[in-house]
PDB file of N, CA and C in Angstrom:
ATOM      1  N   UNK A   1      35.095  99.331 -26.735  1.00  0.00           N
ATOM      2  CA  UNK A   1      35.134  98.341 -27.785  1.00  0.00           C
ATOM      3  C   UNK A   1      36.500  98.399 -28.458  1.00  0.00           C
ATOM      4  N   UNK A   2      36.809  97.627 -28.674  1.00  0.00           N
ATOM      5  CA  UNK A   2      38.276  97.214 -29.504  1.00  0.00           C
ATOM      6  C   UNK A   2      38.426  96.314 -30.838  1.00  0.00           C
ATOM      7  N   UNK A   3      38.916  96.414 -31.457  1.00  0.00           N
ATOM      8  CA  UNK A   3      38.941  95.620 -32.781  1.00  0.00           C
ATOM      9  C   UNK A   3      40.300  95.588 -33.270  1.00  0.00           C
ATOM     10  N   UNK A   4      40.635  93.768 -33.316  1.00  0.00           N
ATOM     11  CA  UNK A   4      41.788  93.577 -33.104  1.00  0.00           C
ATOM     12  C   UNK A   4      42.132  92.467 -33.988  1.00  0.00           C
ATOM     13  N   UNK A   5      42.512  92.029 -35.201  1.00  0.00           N
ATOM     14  CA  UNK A   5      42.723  91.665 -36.506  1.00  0.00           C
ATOM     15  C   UNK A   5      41.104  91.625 -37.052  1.00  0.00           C
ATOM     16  N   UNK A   6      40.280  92.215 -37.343  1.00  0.00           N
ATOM     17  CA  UNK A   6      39.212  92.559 -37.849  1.00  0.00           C
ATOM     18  C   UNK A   6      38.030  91.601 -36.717  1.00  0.00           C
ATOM     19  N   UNK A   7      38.428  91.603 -35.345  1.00  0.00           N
ATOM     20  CA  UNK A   7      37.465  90.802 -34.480  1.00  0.00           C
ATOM     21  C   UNK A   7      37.524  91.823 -33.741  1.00  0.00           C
ATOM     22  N   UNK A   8      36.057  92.426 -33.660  1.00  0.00           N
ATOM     23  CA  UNK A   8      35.416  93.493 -32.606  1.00  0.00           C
ATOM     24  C   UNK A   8      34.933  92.330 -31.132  1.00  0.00           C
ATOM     25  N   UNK A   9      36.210  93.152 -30.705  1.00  0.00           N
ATOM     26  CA  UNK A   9      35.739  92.498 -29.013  1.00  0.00           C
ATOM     27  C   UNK A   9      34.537  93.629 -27.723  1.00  0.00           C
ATOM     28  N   UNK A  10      34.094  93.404 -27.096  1.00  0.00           N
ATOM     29  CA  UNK A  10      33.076  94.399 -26.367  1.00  0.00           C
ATOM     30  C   UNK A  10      33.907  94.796 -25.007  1.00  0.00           C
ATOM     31  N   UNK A  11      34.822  93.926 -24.675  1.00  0.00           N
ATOM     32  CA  UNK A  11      35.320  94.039 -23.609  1.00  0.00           C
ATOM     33  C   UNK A  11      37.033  94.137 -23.344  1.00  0.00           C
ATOM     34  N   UNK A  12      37.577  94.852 -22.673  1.00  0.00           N
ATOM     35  CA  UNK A  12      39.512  94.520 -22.492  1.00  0.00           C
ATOM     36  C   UNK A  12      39.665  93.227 -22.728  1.00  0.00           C
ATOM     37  N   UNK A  13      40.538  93.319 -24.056  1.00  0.00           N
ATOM     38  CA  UNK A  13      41.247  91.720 -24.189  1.00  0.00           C
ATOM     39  C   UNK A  13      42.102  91.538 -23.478  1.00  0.00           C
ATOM     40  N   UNK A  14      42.206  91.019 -22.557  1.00  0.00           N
ATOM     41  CA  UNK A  14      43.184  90.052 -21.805  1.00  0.00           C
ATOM     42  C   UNK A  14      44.077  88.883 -22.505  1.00  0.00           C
ATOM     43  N   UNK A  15      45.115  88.827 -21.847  1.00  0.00           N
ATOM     44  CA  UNK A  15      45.841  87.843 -22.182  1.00  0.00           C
ATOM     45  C   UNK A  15      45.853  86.323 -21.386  1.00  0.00           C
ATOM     46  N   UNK A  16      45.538  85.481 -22.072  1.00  0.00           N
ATOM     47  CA  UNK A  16      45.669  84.191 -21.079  1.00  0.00           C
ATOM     48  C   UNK A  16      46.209  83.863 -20.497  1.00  0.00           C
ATOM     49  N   UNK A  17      46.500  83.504 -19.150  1.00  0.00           N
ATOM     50  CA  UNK A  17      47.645  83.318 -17.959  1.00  0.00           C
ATOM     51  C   UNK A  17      47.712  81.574 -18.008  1.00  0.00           C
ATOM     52  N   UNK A  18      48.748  81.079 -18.386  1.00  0.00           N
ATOM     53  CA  UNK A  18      49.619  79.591 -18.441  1.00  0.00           C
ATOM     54  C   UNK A  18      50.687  79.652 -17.309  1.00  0.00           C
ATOM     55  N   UNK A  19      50.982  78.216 -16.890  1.00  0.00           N
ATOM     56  CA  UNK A  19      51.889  78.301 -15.688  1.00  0.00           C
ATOM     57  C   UNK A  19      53.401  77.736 -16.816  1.00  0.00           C
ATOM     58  N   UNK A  20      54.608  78.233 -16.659  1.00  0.00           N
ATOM     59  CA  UNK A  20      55.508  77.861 -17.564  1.00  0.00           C
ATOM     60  C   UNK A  20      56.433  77.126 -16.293  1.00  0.00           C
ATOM     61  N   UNK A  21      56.548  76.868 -15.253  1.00  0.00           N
ATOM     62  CA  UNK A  21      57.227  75.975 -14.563  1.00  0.00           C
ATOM     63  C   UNK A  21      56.367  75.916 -12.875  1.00  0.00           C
ATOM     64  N   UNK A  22      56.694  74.797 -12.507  1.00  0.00           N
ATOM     65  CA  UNK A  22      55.984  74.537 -10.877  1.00  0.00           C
ATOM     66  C   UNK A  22      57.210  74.316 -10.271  1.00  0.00           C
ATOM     67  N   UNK A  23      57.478  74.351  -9.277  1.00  0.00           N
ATOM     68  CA  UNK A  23      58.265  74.029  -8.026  1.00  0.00           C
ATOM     69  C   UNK A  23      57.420  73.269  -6.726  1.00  0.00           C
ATOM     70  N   UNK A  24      57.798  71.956  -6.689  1.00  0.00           N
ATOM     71  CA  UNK A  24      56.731  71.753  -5.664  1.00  0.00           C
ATOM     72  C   UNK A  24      57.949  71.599  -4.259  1.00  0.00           C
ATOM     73  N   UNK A  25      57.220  72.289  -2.875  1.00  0.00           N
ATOM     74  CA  UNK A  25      58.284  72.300  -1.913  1.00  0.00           C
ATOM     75  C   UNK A  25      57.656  71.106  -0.945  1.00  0.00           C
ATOM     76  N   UNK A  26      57.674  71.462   0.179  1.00  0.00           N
ATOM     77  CA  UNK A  26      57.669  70.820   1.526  1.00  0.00           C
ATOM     78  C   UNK A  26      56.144  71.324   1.600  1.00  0.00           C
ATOM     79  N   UNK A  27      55.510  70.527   2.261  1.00  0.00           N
ATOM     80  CA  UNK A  27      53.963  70.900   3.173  1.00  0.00           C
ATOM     81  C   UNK A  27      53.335  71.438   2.040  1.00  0.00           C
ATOM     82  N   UNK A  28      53.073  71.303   1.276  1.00  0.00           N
ATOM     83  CA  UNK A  28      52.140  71.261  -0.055  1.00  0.00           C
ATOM     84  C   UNK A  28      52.247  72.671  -0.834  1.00  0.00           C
ATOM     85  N   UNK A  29      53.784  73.485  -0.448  1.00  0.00           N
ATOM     86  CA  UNK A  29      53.416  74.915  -1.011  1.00  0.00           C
ATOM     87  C   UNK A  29      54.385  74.337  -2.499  1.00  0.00           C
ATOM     88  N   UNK A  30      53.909  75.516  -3.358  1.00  0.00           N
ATOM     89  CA  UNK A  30      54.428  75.703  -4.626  1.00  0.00           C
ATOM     90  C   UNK A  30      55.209  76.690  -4.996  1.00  0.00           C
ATOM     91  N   UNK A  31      55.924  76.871  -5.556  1.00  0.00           N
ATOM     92  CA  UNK A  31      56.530  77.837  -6.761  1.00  0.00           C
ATOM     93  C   UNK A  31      56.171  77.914  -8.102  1.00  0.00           C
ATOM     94  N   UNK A  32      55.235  78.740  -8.010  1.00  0.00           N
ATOM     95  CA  UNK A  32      54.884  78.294 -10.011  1.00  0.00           C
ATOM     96  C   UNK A  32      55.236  80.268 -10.202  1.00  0.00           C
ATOM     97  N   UNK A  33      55.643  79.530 -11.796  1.00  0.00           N
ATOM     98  CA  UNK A  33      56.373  80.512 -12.808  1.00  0.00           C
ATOM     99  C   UNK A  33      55.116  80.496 -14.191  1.00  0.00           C
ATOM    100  N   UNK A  34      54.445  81.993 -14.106  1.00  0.00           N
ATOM    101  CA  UNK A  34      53.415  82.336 -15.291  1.00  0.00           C
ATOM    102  C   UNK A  34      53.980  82.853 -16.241  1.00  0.00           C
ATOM    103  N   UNK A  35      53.022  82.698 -17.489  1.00  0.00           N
ATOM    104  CA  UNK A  35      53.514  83.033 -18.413  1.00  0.00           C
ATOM    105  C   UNK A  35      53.609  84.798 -18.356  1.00  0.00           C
ATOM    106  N   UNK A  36      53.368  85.374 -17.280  1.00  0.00           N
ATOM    107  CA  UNK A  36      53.569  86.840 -17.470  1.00  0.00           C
ATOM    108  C   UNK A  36      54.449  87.255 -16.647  1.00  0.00           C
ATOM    109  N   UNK A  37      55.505  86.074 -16.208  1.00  0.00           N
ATOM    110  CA  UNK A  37      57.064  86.439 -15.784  1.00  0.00           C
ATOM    111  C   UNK A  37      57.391  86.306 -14.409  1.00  0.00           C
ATOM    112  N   UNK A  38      55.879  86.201 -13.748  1.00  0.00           N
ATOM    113  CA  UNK A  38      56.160  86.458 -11.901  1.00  0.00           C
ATOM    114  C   UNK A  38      56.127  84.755 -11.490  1.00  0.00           C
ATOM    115  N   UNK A  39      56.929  85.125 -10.513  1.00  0.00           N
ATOM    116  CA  UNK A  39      57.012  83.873  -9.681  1.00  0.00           C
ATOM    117  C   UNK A  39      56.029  84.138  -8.174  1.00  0.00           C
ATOM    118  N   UNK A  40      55.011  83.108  -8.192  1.00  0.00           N
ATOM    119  CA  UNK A  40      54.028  83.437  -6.934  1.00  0.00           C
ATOM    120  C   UNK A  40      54.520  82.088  -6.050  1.00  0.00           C
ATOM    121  N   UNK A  41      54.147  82.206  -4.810  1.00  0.00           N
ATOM    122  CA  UNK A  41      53.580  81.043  -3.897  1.00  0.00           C
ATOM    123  C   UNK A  41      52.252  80.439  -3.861  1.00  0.00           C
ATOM    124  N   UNK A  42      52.274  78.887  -3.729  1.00  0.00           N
ATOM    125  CA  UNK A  42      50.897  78.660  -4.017  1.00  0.00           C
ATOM    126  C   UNK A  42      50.631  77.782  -3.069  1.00  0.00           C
ATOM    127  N   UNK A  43      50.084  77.657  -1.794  1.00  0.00           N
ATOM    128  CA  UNK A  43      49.691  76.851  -0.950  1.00  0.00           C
ATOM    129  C   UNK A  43      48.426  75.738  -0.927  1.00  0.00           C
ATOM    130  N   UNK A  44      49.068  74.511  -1.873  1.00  0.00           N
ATOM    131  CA  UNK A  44      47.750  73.254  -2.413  1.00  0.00           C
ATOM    132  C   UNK A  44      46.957  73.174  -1.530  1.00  0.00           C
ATOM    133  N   UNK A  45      47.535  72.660  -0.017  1.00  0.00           N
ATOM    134  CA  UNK A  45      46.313  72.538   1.095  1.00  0.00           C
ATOM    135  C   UNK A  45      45.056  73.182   1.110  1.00  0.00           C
ATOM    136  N   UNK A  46      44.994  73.991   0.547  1.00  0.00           N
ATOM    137  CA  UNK A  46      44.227  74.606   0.627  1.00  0.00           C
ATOM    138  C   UNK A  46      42.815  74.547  -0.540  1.00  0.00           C
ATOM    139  N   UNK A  47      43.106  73.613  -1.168  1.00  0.00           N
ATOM    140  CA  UNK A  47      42.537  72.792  -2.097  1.00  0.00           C
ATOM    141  C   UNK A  47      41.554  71.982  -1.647  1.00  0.00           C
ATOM    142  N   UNK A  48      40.037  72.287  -1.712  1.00  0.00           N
ATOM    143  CA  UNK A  48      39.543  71.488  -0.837  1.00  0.00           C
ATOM    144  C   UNK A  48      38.330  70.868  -2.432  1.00  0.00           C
ATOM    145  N   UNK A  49      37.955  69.394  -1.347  1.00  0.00           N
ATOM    146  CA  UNK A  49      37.197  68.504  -1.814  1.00  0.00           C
ATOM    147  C   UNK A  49      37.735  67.662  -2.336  1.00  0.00           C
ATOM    148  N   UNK A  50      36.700  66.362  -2.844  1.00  0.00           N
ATOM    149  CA  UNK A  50      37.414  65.201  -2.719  1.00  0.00           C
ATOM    150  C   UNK A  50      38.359  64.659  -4.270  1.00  0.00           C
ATOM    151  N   UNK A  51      38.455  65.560  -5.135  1.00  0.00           N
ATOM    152  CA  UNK A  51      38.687  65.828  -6.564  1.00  0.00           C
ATOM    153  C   UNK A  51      40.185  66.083  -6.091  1.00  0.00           C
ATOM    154  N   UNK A  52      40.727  66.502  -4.888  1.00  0.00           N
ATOM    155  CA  UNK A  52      42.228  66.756  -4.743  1.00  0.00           C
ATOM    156  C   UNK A  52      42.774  66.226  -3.725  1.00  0.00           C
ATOM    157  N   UNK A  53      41.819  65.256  -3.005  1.00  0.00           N
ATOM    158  CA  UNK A  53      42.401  64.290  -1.829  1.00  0.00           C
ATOM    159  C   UNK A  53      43.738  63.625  -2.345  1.00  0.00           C
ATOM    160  N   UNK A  54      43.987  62.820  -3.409  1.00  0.00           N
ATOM    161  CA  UNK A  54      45.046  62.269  -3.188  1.00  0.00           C
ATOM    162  C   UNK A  54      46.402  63.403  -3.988  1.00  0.00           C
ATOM    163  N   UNK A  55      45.785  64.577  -3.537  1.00  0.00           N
ATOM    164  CA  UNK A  55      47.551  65.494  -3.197  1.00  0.00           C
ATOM    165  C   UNK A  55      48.094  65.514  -2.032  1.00  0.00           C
ATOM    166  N   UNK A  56      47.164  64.445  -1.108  1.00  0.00           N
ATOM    167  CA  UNK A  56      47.994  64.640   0.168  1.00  0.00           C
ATOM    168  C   UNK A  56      48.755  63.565   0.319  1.00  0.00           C
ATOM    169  N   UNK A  57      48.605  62.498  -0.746  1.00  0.00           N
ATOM    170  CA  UNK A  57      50.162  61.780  -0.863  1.00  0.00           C
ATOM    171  C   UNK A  57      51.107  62.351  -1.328  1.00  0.00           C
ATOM    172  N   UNK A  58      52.413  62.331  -0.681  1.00  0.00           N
ATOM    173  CA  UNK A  58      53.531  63.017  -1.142  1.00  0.00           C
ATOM    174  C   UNK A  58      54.096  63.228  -2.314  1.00  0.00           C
ATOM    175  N   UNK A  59      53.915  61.469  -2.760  1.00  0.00           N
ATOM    176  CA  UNK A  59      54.489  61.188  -3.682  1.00  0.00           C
ATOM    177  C   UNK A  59      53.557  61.976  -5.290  1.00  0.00           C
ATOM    178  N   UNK A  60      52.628  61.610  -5.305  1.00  0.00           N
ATOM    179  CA  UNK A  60      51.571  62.543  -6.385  1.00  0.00           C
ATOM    180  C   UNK A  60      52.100  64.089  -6.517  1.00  0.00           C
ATOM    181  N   UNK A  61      51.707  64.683  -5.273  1.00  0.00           N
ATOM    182  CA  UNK A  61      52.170  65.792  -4.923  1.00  0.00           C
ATOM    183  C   UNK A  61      53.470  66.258  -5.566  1.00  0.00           C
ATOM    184  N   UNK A  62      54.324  65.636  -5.189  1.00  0.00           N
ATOM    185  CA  UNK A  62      55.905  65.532  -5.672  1.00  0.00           C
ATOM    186  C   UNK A  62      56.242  65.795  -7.293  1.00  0.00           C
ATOM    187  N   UNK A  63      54.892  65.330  -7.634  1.00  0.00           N
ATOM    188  CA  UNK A  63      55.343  64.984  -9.168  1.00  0.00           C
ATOM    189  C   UNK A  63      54.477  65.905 -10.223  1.00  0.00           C
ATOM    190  N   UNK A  64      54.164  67.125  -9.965  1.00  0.00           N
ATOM    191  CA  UNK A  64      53.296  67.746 -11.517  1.00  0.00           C
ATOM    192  C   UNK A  64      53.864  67.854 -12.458  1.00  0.00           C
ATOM    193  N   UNK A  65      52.869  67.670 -13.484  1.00  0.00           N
ATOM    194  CA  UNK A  65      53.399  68.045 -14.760  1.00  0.00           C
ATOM    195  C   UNK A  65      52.055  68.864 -15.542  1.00  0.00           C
ATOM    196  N   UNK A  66      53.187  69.760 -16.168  1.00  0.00           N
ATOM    197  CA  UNK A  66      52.410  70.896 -17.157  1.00  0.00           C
ATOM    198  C   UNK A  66      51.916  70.340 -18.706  1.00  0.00           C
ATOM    199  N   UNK A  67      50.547  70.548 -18.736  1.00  0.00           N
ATOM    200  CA  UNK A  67      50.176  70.571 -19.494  1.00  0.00           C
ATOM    201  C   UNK A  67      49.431  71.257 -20.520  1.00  0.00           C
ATOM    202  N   UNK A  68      50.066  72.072 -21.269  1.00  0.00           N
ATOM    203  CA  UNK A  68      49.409  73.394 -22.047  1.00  0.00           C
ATOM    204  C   UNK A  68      48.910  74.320 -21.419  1.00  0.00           C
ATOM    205  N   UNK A  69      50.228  74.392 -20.234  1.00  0.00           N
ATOM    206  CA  UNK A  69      50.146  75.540 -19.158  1.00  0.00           C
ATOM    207  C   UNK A  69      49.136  75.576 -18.057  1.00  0.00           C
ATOM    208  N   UNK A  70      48.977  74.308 -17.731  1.00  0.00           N
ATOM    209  CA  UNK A  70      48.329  73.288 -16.839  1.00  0.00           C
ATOM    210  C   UNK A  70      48.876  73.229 -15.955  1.00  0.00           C
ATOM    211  N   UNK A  71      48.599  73.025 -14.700  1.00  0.00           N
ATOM    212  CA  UNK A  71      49.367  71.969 -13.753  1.00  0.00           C
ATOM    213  C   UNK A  71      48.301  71.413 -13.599  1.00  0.00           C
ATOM    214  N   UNK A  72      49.275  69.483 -13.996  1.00  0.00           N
ATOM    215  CA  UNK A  72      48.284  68.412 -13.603  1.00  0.00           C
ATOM    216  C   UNK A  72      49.205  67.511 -12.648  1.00  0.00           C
ATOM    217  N   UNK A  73      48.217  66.369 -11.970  1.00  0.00           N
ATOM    218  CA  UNK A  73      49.408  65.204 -11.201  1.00  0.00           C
ATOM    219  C   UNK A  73      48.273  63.669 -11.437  1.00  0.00           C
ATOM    220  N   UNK A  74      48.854  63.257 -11.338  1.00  0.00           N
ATOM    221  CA  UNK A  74      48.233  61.550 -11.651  1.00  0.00           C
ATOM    222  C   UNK A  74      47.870  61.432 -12.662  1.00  0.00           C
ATOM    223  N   UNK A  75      48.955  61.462 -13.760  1.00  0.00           N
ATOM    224  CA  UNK A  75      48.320  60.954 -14.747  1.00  0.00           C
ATOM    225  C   UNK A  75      47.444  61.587 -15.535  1.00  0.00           C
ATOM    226  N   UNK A  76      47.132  62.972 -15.339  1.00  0.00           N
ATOM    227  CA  UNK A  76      46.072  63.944 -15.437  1.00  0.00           C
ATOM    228  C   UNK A  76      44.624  64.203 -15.297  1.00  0.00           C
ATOM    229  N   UNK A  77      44.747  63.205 -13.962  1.00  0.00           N
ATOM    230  CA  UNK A  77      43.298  63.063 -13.516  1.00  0.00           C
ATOM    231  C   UNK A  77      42.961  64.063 -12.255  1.00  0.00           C
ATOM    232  N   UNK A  78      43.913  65.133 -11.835  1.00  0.00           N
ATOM    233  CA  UNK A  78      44.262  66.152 -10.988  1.00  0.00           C
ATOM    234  C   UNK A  78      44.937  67.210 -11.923  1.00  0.00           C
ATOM    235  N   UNK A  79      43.502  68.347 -12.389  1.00  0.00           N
ATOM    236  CA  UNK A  79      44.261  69.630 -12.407  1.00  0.00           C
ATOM    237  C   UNK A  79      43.714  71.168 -11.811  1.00  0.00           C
ATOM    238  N   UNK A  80      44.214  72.220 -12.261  1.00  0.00           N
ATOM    239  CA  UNK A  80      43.721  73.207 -11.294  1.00  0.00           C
ATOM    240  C   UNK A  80      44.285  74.542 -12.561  1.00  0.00           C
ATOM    241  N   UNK A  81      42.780  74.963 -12.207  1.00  0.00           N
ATOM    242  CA  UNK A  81      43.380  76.151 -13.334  1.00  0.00           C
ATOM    243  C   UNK A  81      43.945  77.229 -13.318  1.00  0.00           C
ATOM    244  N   UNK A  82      45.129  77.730 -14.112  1.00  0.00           N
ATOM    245  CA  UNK A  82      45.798  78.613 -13.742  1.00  0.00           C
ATOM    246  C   UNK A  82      45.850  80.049 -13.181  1.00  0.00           C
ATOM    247  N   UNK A  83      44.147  80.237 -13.989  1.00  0.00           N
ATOM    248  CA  UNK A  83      43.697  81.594 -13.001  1.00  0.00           C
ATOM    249  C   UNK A  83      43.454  81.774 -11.592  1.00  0.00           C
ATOM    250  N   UNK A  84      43.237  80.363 -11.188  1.00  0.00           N
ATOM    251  CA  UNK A  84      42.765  80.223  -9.626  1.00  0.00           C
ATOM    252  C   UNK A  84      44.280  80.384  -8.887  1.00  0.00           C
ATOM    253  N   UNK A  85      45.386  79.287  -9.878  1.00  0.00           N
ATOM    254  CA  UNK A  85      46.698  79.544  -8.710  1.00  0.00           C
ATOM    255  C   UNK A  85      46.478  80.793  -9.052  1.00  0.00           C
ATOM    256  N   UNK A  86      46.799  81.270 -10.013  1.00  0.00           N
ATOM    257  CA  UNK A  86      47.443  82.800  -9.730  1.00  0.00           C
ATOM    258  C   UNK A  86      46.996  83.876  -8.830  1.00  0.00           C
ATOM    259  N   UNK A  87      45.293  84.026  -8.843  1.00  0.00           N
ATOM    260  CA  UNK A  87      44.629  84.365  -8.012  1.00  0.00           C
ATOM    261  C   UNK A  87      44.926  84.271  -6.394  1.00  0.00           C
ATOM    262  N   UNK A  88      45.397  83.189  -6.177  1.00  0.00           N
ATOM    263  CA  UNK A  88      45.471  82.572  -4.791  1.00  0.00           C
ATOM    264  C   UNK A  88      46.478  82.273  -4.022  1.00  0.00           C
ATOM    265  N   UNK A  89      47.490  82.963  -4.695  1.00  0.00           N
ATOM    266  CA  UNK A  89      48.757  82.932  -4.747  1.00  0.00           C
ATOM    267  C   UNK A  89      49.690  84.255  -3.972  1.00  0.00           C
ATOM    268  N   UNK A  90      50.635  84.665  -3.401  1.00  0.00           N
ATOM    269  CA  UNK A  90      51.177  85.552  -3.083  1.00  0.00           C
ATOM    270  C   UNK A  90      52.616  85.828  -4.252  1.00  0.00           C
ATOM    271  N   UNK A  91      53.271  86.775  -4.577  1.00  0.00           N
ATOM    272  CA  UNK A  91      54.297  87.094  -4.687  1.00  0.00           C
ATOM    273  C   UNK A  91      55.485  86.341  -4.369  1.00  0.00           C
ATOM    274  N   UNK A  92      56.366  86.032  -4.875  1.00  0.00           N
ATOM    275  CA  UNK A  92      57.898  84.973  -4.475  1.00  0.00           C
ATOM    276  C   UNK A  92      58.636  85.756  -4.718  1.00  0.00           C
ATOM    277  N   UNK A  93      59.613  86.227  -4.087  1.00  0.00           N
ATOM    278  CA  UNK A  93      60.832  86.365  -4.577  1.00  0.00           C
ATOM    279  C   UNK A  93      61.955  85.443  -4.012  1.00  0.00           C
ATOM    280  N   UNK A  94      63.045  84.745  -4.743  1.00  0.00           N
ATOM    281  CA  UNK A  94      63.480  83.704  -4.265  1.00  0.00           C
ATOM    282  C   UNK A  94      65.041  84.526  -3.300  1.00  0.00           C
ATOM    283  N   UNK A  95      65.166  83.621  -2.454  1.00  0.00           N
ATOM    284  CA  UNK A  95      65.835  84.131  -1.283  1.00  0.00           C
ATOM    285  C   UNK A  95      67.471  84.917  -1.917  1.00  0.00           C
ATOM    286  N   UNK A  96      67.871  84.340  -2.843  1.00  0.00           N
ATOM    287  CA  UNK A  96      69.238  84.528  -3.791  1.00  0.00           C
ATOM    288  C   UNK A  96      68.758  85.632  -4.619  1.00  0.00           C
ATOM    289  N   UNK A  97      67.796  86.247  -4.999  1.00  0.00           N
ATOM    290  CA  UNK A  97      67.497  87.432  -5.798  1.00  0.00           C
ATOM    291  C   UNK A  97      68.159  88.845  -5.103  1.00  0.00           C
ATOM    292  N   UNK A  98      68.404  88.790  -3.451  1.00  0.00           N
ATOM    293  CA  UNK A  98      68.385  89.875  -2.565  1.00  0.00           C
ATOM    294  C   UNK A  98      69.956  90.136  -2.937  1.00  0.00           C
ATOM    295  N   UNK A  99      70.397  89.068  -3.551  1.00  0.00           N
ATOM    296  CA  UNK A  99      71.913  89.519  -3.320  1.00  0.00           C
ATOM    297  C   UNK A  99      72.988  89.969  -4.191  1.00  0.00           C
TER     298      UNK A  99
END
């Protein structure tokens, strides 16, 4: 148990994970940047049902935008929550870091 400005929590407080930038590449992978500093890979395809069919237009695809550490696309009728990218995600390190 923890108690943390006079609110007794029962369980490890965690901190909320927000995406603070996306990178969208080629063939539906991502670059997203969390609010806890790491840069992961995020492969959309892999997004299934019919709630994310039209990310397989390019152009949608092409275009997210963050919303209160969101990633949304159309208008914000396409989003995905940040615990799942992060979850589902591998490690990035970008190719210019090595050098």
């Amino acid at each position: 148990m923890r108690v943390v400005n006079d609110i007794c929590y029962a369980d490890n407080l965690e901190e909320e994970i927000t995406v603070k930038e996306v990178i969208p590449l080629d063939d539906g992978m991502m670059i997203v940047t969390f609010s806890t500093g790491e840069k992961r890979l995020f492969d959309a395809k892999t997004l299934e049902g019919s709630a994310f069919a039209s990310l397989a237009n390019r152009e949608i695809f092409a275009n997210p935008v963050l919303r209160y550490g969101v990633i949304t696309w159309d208008n914000g009728e396409i989003d995905i929550a940040p615990e799942y990218v992060y979850y589902n995600s591998s490690p990035y390190e970008s190719p210019d870091a090595s050098a």
